[in-house]
N, C-alpha and C. Protein backbone atom coordinates (compact mmCIF):
# COMPACT_ATOMS: atom_id res chain seq x y z
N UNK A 1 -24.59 10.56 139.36
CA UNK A 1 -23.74 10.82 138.20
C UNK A 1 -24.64 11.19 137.03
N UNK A 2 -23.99 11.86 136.29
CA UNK A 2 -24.99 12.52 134.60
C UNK A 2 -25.08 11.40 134.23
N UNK A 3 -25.74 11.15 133.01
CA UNK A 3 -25.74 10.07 131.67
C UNK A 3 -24.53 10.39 130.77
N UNK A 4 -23.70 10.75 131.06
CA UNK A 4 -22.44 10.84 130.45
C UNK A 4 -22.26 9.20 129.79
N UNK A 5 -21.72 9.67 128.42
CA UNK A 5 -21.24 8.35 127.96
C UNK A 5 -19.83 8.18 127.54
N UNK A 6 -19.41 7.03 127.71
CA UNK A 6 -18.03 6.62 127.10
C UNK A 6 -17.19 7.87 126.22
N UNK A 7 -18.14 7.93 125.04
CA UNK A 7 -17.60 8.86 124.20
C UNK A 7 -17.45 10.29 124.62
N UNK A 8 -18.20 10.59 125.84
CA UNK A 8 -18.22 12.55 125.77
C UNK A 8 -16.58 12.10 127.27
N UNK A 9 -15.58 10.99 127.62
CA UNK A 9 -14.65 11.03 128.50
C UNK A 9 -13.80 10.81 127.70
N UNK A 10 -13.74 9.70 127.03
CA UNK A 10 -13.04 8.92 126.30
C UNK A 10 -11.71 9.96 125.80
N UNK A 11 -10.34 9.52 125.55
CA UNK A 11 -9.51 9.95 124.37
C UNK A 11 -9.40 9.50 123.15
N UNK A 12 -10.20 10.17 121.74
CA UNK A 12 -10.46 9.37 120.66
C UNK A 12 -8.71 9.18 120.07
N UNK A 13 -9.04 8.30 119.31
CA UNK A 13 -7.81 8.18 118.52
C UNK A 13 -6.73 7.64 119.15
N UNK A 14 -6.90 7.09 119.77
CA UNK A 14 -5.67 6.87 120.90
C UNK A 14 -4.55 5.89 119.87
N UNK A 15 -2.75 6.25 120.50
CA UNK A 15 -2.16 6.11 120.05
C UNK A 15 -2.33 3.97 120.40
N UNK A 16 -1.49 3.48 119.84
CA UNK A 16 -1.53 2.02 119.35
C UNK A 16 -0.38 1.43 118.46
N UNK A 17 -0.16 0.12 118.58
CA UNK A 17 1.03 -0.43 117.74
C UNK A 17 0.08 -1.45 117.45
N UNK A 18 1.01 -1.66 116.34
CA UNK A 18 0.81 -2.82 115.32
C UNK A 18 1.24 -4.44 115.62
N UNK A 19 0.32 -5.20 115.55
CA UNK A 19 0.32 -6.34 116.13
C UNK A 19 1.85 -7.29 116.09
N UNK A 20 2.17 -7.09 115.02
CA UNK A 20 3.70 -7.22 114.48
C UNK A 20 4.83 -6.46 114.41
N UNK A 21 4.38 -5.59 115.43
CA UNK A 21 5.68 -4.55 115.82
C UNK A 21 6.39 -5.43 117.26
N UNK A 22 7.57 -4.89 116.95
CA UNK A 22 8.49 -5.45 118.16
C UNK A 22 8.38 -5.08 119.41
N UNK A 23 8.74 -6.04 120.84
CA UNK A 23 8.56 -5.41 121.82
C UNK A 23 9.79 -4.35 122.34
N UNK A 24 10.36 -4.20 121.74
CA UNK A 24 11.34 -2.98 121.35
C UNK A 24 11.34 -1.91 120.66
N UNK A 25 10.45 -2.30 119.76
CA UNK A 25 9.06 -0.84 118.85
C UNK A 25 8.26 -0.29 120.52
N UNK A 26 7.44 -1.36 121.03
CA UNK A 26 6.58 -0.79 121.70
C UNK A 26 7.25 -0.09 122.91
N UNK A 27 8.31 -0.17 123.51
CA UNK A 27 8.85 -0.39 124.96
C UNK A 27 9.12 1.65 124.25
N UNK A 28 9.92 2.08 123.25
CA UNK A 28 10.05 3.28 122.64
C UNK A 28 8.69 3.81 122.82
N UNK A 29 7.61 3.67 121.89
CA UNK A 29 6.63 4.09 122.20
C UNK A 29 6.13 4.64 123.21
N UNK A 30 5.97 3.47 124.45
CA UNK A 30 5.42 3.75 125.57
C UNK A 30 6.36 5.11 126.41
N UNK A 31 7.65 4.63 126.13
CA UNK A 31 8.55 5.76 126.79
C UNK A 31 8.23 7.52 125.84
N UNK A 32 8.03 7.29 125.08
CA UNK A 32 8.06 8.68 124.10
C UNK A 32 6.32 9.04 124.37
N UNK A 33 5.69 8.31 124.31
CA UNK A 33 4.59 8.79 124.86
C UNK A 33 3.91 8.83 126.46
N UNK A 34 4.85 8.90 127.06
CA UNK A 34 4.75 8.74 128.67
C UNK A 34 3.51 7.65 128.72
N UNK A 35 3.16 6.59 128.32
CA UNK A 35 1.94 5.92 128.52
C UNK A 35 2.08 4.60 129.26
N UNK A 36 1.42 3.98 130.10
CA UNK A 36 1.87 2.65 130.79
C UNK A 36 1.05 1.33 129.83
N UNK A 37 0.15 1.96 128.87
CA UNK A 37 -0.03 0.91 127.54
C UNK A 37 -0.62 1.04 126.73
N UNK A 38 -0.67 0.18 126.05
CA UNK A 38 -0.95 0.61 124.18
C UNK A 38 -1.68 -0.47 123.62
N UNK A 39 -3.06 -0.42 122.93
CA UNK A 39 -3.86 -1.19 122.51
C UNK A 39 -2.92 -1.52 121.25
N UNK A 40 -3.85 -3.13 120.88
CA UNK A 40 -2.27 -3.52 119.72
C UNK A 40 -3.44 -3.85 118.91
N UNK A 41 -2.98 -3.09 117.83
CA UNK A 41 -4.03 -3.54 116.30
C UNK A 41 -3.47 -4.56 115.12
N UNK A 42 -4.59 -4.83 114.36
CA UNK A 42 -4.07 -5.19 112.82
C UNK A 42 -4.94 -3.73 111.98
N UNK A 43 -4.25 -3.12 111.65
CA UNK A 43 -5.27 -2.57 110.88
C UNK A 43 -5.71 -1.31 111.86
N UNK A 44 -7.21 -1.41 112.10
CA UNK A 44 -7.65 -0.62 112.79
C UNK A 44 -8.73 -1.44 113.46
N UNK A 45 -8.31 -2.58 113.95
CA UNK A 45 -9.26 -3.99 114.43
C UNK A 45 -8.25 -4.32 116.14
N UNK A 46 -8.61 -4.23 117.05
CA UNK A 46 -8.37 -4.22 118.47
C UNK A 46 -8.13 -5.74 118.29
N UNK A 47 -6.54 -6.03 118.44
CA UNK A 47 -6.41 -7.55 118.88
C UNK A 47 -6.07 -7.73 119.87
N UNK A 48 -5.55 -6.60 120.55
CA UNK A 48 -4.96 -6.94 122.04
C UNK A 48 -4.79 -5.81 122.47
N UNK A 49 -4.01 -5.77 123.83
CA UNK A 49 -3.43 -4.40 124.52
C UNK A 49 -2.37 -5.17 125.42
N UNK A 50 -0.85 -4.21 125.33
CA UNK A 50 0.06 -4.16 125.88
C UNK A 50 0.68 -3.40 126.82
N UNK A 51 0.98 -3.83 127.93
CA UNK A 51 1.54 -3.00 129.15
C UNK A 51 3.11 -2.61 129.11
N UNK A 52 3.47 -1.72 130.02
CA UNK A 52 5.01 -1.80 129.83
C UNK A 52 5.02 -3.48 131.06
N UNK A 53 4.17 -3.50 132.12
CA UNK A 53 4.58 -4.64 132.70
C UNK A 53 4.37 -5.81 131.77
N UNK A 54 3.94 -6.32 130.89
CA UNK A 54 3.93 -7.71 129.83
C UNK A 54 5.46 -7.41 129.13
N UNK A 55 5.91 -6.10 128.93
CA UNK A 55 7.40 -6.16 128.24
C UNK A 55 8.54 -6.71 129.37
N UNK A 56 8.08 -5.79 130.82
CA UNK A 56 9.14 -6.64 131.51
C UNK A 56 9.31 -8.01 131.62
N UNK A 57 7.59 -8.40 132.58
CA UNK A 57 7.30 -10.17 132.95
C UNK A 57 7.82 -11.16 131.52
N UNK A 58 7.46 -10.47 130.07
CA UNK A 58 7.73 -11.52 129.17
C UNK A 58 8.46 -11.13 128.32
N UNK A 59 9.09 -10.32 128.46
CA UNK A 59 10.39 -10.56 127.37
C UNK A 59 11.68 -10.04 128.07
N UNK A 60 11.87 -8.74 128.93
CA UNK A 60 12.73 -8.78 129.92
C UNK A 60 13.31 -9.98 130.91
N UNK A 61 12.45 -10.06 131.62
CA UNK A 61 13.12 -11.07 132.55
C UNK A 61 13.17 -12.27 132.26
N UNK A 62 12.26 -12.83 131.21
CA UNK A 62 12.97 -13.88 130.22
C UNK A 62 14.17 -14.07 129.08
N UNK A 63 14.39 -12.92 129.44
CA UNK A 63 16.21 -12.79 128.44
C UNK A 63 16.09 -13.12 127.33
N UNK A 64 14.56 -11.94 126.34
CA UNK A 64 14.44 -12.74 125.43
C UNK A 64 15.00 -11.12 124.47
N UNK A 65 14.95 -11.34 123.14
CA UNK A 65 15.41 -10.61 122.36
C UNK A 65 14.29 -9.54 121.81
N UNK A 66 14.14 -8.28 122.76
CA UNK A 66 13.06 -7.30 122.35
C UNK A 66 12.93 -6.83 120.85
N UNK A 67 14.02 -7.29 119.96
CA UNK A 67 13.63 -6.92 118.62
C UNK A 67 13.24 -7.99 117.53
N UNK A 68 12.79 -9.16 118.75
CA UNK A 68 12.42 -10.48 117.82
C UNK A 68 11.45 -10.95 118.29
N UNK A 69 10.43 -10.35 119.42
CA UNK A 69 9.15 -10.74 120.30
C UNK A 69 8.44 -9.91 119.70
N UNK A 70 6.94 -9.99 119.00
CA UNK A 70 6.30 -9.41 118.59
C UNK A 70 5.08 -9.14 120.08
N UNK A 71 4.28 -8.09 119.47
CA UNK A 71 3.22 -7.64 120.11
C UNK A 71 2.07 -8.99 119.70
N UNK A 72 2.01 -10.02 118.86
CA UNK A 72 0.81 -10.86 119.21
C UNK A 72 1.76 -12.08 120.14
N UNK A 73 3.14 -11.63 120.11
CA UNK A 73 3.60 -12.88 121.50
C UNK A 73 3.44 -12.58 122.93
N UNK A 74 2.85 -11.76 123.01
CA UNK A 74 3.31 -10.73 124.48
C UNK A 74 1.88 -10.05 124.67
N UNK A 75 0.90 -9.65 123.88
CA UNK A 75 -0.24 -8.82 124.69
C UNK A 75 -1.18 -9.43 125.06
N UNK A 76 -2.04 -9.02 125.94
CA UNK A 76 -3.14 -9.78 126.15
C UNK A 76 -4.16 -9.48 125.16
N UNK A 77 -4.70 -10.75 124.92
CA UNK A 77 -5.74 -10.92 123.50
C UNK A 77 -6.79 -10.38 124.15
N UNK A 78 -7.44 -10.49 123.05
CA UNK A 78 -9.36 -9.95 123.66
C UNK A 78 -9.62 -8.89 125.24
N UNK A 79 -8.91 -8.25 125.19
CA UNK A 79 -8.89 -7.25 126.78
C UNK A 79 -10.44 -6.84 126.73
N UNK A 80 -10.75 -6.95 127.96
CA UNK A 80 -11.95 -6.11 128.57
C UNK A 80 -12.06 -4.67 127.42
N UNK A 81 -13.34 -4.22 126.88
CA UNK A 81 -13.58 -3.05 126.06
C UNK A 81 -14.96 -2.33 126.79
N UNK A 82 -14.80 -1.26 126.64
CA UNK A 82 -15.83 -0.56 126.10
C UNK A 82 -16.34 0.07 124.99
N UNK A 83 -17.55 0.19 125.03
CA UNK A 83 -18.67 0.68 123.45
C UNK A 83 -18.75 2.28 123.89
N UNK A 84 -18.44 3.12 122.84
CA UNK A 84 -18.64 4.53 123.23
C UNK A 84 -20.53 4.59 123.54
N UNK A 85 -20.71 4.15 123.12
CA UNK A 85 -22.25 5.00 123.21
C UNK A 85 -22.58 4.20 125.02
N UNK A 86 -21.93 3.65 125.54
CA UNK A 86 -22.40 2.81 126.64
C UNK A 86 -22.37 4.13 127.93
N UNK A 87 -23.09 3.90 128.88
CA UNK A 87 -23.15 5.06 130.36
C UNK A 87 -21.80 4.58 130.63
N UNK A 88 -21.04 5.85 130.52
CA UNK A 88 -19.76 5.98 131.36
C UNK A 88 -20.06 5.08 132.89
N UNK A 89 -20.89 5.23 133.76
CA UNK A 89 -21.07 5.03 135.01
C UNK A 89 -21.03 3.18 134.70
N UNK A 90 -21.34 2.82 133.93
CA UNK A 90 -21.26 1.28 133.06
C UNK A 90 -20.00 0.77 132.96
N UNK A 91 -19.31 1.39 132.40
CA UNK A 91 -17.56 1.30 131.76
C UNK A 91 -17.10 1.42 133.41
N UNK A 92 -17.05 2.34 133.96
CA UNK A 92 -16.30 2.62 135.42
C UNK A 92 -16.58 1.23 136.22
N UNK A 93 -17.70 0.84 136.29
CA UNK A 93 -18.06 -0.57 136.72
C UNK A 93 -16.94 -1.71 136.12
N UNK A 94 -17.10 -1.60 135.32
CA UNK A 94 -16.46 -2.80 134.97
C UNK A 94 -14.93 -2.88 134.79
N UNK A 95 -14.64 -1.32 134.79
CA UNK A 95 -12.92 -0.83 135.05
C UNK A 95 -12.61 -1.60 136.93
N UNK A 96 -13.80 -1.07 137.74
CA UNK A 96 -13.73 -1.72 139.19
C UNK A 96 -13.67 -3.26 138.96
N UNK A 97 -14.56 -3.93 138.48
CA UNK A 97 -15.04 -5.66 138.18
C UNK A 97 -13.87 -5.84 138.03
N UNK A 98 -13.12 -5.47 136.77
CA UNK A 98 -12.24 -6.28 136.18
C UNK A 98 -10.54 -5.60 136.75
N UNK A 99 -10.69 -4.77 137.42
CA UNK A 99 -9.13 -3.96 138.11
C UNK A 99 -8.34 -3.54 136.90
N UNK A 100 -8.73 -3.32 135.83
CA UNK A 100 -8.12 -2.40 135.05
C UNK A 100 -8.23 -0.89 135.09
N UNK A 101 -7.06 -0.09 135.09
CA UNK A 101 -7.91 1.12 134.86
C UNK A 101 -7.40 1.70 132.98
N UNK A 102 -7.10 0.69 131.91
CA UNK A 102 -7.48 1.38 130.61
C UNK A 102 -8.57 0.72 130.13
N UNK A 103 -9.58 1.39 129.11
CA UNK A 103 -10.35 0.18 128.60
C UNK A 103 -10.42 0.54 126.94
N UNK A 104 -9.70 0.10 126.15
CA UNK A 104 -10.09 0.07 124.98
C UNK A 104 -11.52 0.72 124.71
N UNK A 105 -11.68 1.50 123.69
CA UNK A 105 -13.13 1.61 123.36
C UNK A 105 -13.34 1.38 121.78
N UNK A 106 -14.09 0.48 121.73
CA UNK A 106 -14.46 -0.32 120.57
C UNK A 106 -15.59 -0.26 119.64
N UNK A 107 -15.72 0.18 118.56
CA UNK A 107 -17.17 0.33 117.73
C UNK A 107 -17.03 -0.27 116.58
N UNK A 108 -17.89 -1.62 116.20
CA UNK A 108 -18.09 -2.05 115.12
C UNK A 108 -16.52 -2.78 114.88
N UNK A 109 -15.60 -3.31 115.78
CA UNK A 109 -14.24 -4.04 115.90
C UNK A 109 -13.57 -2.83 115.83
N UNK A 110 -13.68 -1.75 115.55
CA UNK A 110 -13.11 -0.68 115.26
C UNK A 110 -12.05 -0.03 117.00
N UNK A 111 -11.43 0.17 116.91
CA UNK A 111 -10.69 1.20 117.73
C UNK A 111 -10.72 2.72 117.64
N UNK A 112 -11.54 2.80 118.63
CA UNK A 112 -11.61 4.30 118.32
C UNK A 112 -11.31 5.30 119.89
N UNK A 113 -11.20 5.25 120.39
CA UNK A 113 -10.74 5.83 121.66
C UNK A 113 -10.37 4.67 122.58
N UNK A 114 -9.99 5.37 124.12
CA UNK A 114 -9.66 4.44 124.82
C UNK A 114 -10.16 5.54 126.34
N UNK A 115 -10.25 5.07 127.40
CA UNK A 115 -11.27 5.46 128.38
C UNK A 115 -9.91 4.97 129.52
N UNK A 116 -9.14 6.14 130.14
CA UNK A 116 -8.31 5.87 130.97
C UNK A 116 -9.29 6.35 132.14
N UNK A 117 -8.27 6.01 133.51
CA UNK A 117 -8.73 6.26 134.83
C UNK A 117 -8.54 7.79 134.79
N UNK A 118 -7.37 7.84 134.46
CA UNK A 118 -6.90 9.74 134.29
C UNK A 118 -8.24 10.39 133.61
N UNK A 119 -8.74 9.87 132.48
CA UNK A 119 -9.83 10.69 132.08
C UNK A 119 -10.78 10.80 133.13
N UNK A 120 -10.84 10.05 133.69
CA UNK A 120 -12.50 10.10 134.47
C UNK A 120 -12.18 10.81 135.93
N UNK A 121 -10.64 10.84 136.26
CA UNK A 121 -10.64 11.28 137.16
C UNK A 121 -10.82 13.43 136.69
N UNK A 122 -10.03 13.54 135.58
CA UNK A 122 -9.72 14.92 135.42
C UNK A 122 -12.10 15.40 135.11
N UNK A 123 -12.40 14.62 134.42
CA UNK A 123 -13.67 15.09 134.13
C UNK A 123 -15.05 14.51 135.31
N UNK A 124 -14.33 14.09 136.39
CA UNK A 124 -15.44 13.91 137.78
C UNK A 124 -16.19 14.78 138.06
N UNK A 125 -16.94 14.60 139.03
CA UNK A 125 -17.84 16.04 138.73
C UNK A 125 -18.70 15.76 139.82
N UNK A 126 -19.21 13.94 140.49
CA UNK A 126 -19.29 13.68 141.22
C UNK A 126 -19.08 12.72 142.10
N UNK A 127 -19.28 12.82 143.91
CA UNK A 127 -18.87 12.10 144.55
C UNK A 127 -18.85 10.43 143.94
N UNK A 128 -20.16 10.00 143.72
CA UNK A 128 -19.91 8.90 142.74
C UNK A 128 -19.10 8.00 142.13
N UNK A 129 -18.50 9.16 140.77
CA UNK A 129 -17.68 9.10 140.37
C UNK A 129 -16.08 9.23 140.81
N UNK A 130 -15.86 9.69 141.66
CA UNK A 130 -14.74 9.88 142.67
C UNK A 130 -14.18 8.37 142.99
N UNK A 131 -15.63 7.84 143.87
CA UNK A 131 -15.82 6.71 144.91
C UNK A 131 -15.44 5.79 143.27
N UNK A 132 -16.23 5.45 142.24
CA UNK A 132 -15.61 4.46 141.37
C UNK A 132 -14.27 4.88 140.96
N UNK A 133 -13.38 6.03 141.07
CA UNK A 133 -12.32 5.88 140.58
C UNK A 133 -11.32 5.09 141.64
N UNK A 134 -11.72 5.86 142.60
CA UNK A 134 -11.04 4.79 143.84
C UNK A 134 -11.02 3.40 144.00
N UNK A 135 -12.41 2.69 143.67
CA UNK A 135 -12.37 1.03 143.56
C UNK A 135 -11.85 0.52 142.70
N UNK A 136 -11.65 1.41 141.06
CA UNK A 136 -10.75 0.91 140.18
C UNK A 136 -8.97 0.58 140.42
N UNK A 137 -8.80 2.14 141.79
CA UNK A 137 -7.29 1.78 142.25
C UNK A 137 -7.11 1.01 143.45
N UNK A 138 -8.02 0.12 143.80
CA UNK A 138 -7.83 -0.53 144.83
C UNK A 138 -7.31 -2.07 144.12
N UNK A 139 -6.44 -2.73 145.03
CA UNK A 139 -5.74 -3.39 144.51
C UNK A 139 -6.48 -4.88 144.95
């Protein structure tokens, strides 16, 4: 694999809700932006990340009221990140380690991109890289 880093895959700017937005804010979101999740900020400070599955498991099928569950009741805190300047081939590792395939990408607490499986699959280039996208979708 190149020395490709985080930042030359990454999608900067990635879209995000607000830690105190509803899980009925986010559940819209995710649908309007075809996305399966959304890093949850204060600010522009990474407090968590939310799935559409944390809207079903915890506020759906608990019959709870999606316009009264906030995003710090429901996301997972502190999620696995990556540092843009880090070897992509680094981040893919730990997308496999940890069976995620989004990873926040984080500079200085900052949110600044986010490093999907989709990215790494559309910008592969080698077998390598192929083989880690596959261990990331292995279940």
């Amino acid at each position: 694999m190149s020395n490709a880093t985080v930042r030359e895959t990454m999608t900067a700017s990635p879209s995000s809700i607000e830690s105190d937005a509803s899980a009925a804010d986010a559940a819209r979101k995710l649908a309007s932006e075809n996305v399966g999740s959304l890093p949850v900020v204060d600010g522009d400070a990474l407090v968590g990340i939310v799935t559409d599955r944390d809207l079903v498991m915890q506020v759906m099928a608990k019959n709870l009221d999606p316009n009264k569950v906030t995003m710090s009741d429901v996301c997972t805190a502190n999620p696995v990140v990556a540092d843009p300047e880090e070897p992509l081939e680094t981040a893919l590792q730990r997308m496999a380690a940890e069976q995620v395939r989004r990873l926040p990408v984080v500079a200085e607490g900052r949110l600044v991109g986010i490093l999907a499986q989709a990215d790494v699959a559309r910008t592969a280039q080698s077998t390598s890289t192929g083989e880690m996208v596959e261990k990331i979708s292995q279940e």
